[in-house]
C-alpha atoms as a PDB file:
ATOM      1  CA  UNK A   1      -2.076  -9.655 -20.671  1.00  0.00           C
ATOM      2  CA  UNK A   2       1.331  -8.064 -20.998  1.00  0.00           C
ATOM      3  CA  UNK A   3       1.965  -4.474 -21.041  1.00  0.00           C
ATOM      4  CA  UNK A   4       3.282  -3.259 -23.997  1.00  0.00           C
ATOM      5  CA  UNK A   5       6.685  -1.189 -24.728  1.00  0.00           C
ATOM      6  CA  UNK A   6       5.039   2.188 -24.572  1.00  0.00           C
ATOM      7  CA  UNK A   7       2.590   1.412 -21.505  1.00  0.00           C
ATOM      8  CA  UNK A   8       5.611  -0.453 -19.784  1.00  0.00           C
ATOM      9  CA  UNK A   9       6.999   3.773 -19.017  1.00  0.00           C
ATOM     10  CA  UNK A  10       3.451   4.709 -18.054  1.00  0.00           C
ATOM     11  CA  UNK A  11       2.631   2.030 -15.450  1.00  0.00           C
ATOM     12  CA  UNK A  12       5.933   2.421 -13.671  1.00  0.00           C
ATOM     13  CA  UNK A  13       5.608   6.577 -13.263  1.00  0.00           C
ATOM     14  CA  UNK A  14       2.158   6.048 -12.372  1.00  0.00           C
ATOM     15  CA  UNK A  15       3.309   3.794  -9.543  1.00  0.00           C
ATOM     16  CA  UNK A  16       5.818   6.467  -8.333  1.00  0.00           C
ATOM     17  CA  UNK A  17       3.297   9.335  -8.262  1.00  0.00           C
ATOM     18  CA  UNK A  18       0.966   7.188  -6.600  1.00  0.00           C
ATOM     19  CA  UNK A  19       2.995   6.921  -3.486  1.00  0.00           C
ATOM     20  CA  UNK A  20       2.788  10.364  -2.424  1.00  0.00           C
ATOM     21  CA  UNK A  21      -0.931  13.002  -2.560  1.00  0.00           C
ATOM     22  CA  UNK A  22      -0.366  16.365  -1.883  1.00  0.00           C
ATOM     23  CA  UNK A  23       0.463  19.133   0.538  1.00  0.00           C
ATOM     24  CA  UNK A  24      -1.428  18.215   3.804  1.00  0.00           C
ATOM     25  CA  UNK A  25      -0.781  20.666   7.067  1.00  0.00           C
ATOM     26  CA  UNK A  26       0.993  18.621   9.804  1.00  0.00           C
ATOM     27  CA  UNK A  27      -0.893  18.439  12.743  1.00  0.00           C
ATOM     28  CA  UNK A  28       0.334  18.290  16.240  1.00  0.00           C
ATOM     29  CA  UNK A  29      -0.055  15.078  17.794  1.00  0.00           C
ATOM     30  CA  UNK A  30       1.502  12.998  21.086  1.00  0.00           C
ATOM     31  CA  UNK A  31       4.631  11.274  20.831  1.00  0.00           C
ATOM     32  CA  UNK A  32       3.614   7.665  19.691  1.00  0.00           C
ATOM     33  CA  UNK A  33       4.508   4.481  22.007  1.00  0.00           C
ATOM     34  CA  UNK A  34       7.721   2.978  21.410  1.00  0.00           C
ATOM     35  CA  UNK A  35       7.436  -0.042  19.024  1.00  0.00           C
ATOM     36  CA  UNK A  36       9.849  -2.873  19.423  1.00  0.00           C
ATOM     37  CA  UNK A  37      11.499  -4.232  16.161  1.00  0.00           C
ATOM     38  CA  UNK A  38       9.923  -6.424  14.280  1.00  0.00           C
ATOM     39  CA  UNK A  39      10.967 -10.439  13.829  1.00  0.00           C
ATOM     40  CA  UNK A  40      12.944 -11.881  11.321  1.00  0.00           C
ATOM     41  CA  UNK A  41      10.049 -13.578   9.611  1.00  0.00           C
ATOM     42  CA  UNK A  42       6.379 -12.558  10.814  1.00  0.00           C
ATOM     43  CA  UNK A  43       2.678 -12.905   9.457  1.00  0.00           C
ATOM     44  CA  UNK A  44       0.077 -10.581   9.332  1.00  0.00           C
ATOM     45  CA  UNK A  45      -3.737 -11.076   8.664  1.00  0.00           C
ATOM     46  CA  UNK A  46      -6.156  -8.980   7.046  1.00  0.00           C
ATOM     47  CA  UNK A  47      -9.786  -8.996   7.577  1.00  0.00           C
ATOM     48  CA  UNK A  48     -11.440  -7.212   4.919  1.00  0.00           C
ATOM     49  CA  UNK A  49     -14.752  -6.314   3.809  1.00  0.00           C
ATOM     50  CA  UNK A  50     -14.107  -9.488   1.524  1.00  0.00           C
ATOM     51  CA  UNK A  51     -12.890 -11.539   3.248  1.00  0.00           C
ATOM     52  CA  UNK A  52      -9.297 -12.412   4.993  1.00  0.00           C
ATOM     53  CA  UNK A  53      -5.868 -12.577   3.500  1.00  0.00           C
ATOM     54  CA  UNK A  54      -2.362 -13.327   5.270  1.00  0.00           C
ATOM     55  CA  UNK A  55       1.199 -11.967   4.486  1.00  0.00           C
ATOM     56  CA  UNK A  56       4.575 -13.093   5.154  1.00  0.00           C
ATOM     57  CA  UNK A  57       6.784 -10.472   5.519  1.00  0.00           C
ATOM     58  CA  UNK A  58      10.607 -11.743   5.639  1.00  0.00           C
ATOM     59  CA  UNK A  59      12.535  -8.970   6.855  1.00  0.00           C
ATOM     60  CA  UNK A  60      15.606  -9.930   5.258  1.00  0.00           C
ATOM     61  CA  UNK A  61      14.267  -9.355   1.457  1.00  0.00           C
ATOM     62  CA  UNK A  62      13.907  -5.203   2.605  1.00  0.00           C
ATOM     63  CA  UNK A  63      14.442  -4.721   6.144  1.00  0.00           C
ATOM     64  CA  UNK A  64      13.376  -1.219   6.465  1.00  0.00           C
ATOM     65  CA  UNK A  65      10.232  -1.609   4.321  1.00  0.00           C
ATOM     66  CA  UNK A  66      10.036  -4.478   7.064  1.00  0.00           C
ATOM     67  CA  UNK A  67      10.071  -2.231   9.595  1.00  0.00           C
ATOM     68  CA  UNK A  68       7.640   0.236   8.847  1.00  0.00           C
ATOM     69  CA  UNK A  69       5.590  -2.432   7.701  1.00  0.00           C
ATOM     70  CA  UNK A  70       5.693  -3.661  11.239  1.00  0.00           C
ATOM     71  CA  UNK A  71       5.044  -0.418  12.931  1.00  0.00           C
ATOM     72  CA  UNK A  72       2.082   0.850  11.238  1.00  0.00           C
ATOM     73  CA  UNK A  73       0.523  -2.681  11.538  1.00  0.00           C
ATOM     74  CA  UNK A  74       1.147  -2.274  15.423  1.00  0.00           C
ATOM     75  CA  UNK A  75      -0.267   1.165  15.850  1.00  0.00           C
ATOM     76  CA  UNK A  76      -3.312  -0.206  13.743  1.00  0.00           C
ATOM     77  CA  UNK A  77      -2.316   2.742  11.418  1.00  0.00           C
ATOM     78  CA  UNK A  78      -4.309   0.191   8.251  1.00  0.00           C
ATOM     79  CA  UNK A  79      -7.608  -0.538  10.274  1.00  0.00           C
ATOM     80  CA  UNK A  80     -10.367   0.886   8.308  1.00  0.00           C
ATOM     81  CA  UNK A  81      -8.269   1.747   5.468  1.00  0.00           C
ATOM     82  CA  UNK A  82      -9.714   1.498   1.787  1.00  0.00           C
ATOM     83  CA  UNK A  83      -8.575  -0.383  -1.030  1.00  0.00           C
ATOM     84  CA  UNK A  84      -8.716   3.184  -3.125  1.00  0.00           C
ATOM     85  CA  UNK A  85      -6.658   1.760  -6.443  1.00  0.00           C
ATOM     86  CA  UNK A  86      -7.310  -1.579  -7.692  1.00  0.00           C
ATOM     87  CA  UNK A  87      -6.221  -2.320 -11.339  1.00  0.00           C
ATOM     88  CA  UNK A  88      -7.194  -5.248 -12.943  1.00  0.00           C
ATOM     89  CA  UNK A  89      -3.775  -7.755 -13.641  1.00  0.00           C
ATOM     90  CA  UNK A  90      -1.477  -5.001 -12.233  1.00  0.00           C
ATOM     91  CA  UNK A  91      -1.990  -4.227  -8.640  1.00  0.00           C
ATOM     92  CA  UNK A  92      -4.114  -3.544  -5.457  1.00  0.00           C
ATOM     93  CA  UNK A  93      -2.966  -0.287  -3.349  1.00  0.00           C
ATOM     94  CA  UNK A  94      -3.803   1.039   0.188  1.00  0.00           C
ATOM     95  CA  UNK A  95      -2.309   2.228   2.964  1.00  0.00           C
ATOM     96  CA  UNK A  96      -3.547   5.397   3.463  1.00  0.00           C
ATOM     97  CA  UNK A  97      -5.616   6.284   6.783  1.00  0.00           C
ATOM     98  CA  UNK A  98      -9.089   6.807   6.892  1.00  0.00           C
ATOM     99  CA  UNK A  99      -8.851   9.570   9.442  1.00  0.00           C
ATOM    100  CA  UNK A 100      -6.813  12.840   8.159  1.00  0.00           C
ATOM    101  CA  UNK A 101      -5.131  14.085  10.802  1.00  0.00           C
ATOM    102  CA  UNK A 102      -3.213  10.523  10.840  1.00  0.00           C
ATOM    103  CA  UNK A 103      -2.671  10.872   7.460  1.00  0.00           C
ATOM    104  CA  UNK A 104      -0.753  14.237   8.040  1.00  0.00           C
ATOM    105  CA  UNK A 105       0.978  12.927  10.410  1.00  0.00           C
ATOM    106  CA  UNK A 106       2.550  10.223   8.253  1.00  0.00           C
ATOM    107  CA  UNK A 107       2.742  11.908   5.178  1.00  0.00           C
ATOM    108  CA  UNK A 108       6.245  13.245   5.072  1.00  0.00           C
ATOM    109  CA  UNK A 109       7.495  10.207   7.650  1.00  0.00           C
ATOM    110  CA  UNK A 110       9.871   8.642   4.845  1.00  0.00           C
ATOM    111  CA  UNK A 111      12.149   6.104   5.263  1.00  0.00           C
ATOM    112  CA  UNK A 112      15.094   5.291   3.127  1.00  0.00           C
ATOM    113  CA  UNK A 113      15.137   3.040  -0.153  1.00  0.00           C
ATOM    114  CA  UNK A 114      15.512  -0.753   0.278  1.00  0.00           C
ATOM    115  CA  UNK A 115      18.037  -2.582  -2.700  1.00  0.00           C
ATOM    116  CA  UNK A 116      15.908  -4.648  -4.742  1.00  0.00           C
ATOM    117  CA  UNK A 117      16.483  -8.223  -3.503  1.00  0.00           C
ATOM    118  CA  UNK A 118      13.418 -10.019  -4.332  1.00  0.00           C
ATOM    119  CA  UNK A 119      11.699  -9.864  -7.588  1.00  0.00           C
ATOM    120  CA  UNK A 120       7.893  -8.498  -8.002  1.00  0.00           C
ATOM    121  CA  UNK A 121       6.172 -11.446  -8.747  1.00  0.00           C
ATOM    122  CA  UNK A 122       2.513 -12.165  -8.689  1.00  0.00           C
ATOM    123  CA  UNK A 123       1.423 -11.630  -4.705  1.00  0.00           C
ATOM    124  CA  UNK A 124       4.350  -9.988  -3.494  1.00  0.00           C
ATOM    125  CA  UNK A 125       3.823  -6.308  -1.326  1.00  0.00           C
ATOM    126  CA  UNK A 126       5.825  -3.213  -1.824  1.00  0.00           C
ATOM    127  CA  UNK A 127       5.838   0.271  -0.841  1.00  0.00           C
ATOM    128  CA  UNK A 128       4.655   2.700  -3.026  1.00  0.00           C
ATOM    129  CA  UNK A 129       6.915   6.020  -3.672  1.00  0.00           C
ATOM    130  CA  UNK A 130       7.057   9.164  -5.490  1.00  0.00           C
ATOM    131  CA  UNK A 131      10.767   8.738  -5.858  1.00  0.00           C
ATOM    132  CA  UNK A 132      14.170   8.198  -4.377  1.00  0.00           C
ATOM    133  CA  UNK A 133      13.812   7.756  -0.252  1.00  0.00           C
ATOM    134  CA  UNK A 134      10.344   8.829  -0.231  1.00  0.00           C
ATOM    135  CA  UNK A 135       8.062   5.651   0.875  1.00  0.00           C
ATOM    136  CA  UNK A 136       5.947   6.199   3.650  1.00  0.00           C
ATOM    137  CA  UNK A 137       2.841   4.061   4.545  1.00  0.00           C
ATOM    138  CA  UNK A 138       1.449   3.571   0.963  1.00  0.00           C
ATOM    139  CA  UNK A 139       2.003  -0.376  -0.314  1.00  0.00           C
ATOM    140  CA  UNK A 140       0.706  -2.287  -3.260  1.00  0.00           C
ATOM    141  CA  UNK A 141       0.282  -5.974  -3.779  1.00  0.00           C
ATOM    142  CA  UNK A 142       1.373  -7.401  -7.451  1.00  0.00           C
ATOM    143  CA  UNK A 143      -1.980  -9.015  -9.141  1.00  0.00           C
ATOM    144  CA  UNK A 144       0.626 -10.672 -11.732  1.00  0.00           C
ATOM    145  CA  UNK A 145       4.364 -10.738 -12.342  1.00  0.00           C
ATOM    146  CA  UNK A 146       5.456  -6.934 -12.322  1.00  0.00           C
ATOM    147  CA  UNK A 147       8.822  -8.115 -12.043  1.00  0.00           C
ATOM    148  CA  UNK A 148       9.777  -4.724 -14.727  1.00  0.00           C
ATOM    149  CA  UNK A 149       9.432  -2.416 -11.719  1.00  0.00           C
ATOM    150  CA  UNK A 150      12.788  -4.302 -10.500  1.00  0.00           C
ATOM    151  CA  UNK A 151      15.001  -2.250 -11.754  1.00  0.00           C
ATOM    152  CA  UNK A 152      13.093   1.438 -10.609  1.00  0.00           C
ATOM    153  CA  UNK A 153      13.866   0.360  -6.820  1.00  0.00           C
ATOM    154  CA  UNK A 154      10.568  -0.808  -5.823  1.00  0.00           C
ATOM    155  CA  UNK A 155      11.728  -3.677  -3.024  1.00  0.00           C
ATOM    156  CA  UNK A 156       9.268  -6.452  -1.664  1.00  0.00           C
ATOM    157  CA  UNK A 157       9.249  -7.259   1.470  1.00  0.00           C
ATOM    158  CA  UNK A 158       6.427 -10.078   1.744  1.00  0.00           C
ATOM    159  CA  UNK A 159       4.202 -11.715  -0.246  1.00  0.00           C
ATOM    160  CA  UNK A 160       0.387 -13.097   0.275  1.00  0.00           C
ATOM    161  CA  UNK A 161       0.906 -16.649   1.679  1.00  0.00           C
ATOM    162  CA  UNK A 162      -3.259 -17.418   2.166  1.00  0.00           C
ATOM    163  CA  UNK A 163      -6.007 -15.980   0.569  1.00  0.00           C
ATOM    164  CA  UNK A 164      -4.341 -14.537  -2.788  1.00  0.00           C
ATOM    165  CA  UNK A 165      -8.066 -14.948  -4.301  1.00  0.00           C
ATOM    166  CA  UNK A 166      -9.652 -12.631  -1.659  1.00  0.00           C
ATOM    167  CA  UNK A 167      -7.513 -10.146  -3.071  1.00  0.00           C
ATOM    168  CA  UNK A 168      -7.968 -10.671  -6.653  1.00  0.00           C
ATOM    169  CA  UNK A 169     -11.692 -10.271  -5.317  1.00  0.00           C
ATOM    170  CA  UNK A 170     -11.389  -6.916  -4.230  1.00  0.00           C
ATOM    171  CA  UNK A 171     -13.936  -4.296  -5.739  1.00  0.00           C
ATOM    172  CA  UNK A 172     -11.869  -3.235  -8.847  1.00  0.00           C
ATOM    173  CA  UNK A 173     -14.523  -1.553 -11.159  1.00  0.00           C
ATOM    174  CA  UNK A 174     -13.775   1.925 -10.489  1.00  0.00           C
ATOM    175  CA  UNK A 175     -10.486   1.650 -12.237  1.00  0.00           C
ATOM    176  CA  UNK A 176      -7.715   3.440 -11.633  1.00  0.00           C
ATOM    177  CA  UNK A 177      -7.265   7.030 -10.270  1.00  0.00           C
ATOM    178  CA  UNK A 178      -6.767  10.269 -11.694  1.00  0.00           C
ATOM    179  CA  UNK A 179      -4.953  11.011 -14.064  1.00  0.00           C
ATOM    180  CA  UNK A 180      -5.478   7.534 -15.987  1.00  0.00           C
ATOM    181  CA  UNK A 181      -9.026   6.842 -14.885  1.00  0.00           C
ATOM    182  CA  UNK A 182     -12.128   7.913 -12.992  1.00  0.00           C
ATOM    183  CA  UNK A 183     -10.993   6.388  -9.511  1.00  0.00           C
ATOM    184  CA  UNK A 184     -10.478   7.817  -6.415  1.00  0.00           C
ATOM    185  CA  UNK A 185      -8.210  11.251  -5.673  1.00  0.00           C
ATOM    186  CA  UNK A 186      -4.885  10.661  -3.645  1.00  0.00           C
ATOM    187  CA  UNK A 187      -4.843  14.044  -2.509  1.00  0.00           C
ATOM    188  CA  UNK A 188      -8.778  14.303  -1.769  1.00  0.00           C
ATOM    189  CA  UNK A 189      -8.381  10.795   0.605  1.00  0.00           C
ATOM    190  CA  UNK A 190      -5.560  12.582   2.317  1.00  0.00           C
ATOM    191  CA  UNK A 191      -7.542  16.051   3.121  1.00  0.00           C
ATOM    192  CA  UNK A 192     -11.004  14.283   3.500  1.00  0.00           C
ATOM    193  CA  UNK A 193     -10.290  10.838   3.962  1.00  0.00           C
ATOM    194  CA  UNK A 194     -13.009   8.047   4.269  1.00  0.00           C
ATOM    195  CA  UNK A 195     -15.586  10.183   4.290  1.00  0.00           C
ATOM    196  CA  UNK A 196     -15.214  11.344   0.738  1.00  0.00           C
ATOM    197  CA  UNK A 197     -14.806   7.535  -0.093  1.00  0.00           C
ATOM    198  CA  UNK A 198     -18.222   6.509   1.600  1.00  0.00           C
ATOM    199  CA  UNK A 199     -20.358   9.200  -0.163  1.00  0.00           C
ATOM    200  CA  UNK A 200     -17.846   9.120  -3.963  1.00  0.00           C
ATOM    201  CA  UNK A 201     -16.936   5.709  -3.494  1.00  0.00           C
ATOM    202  CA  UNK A 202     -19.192   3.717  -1.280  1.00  0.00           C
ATOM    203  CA  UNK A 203     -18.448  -0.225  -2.984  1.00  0.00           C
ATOM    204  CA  UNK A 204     -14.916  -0.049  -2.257  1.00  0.00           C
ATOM    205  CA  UNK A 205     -13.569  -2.800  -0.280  1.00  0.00           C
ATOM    206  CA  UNK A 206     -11.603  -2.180   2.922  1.00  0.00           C
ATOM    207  CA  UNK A 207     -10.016  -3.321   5.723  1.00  0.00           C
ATOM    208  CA  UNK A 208     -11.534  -4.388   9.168  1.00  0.00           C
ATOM    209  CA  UNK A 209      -8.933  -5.392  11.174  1.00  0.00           C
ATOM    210  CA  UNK A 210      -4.712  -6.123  10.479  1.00  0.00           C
ATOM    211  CA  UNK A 211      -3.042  -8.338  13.185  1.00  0.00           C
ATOM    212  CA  UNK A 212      -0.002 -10.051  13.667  1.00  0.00           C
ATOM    213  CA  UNK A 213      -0.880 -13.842  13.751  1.00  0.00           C
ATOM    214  CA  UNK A 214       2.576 -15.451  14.079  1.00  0.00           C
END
């Protein structure tokens, strides 16, 4: 299926609201432990609820997408997450922590905009965003070629290298999220996190476990 001219404008400003829910109070919280920069070309597995997946992130196609990439994967900041938005032949989204006091504290963490150097092609992951310079832990993986969000400054930084089916597995019949469908609330998963998923959302898939394998 291929979007159309007038859902083309639609699919791409849903995209940029989706990186960002709303106001959440910061909460005070330890210094975290220095991370080390990540390689030049690492791998990261996901065990899911579906089963596992791997990325290759190449740090060269967006390096600071790269980077936080790398960081949140070290703290274990996706462990537990949900899969909250999964749209059929578009894309599969998560990245935001089960626990809301995390969440706070990464909401307003953003990191500057990567130039587009890789195209969004079918498996490729990106960092959602709400705008100019405002990605933060948010990223989506492309269930087809979504190469149109080129030119609005969405940058890959890795693509599925094993297991791309496991992902086009993942529980997708709740559809997307407000205001386009009957999904799951951004702003509700930040504030209440996977406890309003469980009881509102209980068949979503999610992750167990993200490691760096090589």
């Amino acid at each position: 299926m291929t979007l159309t001219r007038y859902s083309i404008p639609i699919a791409v400003i849903y995209l940029f609201l989706a990186g960002c829910g709303g106001p959440v109070p910061q909460q005070k919280a330890e210094a975290p432990k220095k991370i080390e920069p990540a390689p030049d070309v690492f791998r990261v597995q996901f065990e899911t609820s579906k089963g596992s997946f791997v990325l290759e992130v190449t740090k060269a196609w967006a390096p600071r997408g790269a980077e936080r990439f790398w960081e949140l994967v070290q703290r274990k900041f996706y462990d537990e997450a949900r899969f909250f938005r999964v749209v059929r032949n578009f894309v599969v989204q998560f990245g935001l922590n089960g626990d809301p006091k995390v969440s706070a504290f990464w909401q307003n963490a953003y990191i500057a905009d990567d130039p587009v150097k890789q195209s969004n092609k079918k498996g490729t992951i990106c960092f959602a965003k709400s705008g100019p310079g405002t990605r933060t832990t948010q990223v989506f993986i492309s269930l087809r070629d979504n190469s149109v969000l080129d030119k609005d400054g969405f940058a890959p930084f890795g693509t599925v290298v094993e297991g791309m089916d496991v992902v086009e597995g993942l529980y997708s019949s709740y559809g997307d999220g407000p205001p386009r469908g009957t999904g799951p609330e951004q702003d509700r998963i930040h504030r209440e996190g996977n406890a309003y998923l469980e009881q509102r959302f209980p068949r979503l898939d999610h992750i167990i476990k993200a490691k760096v394998v090589q």
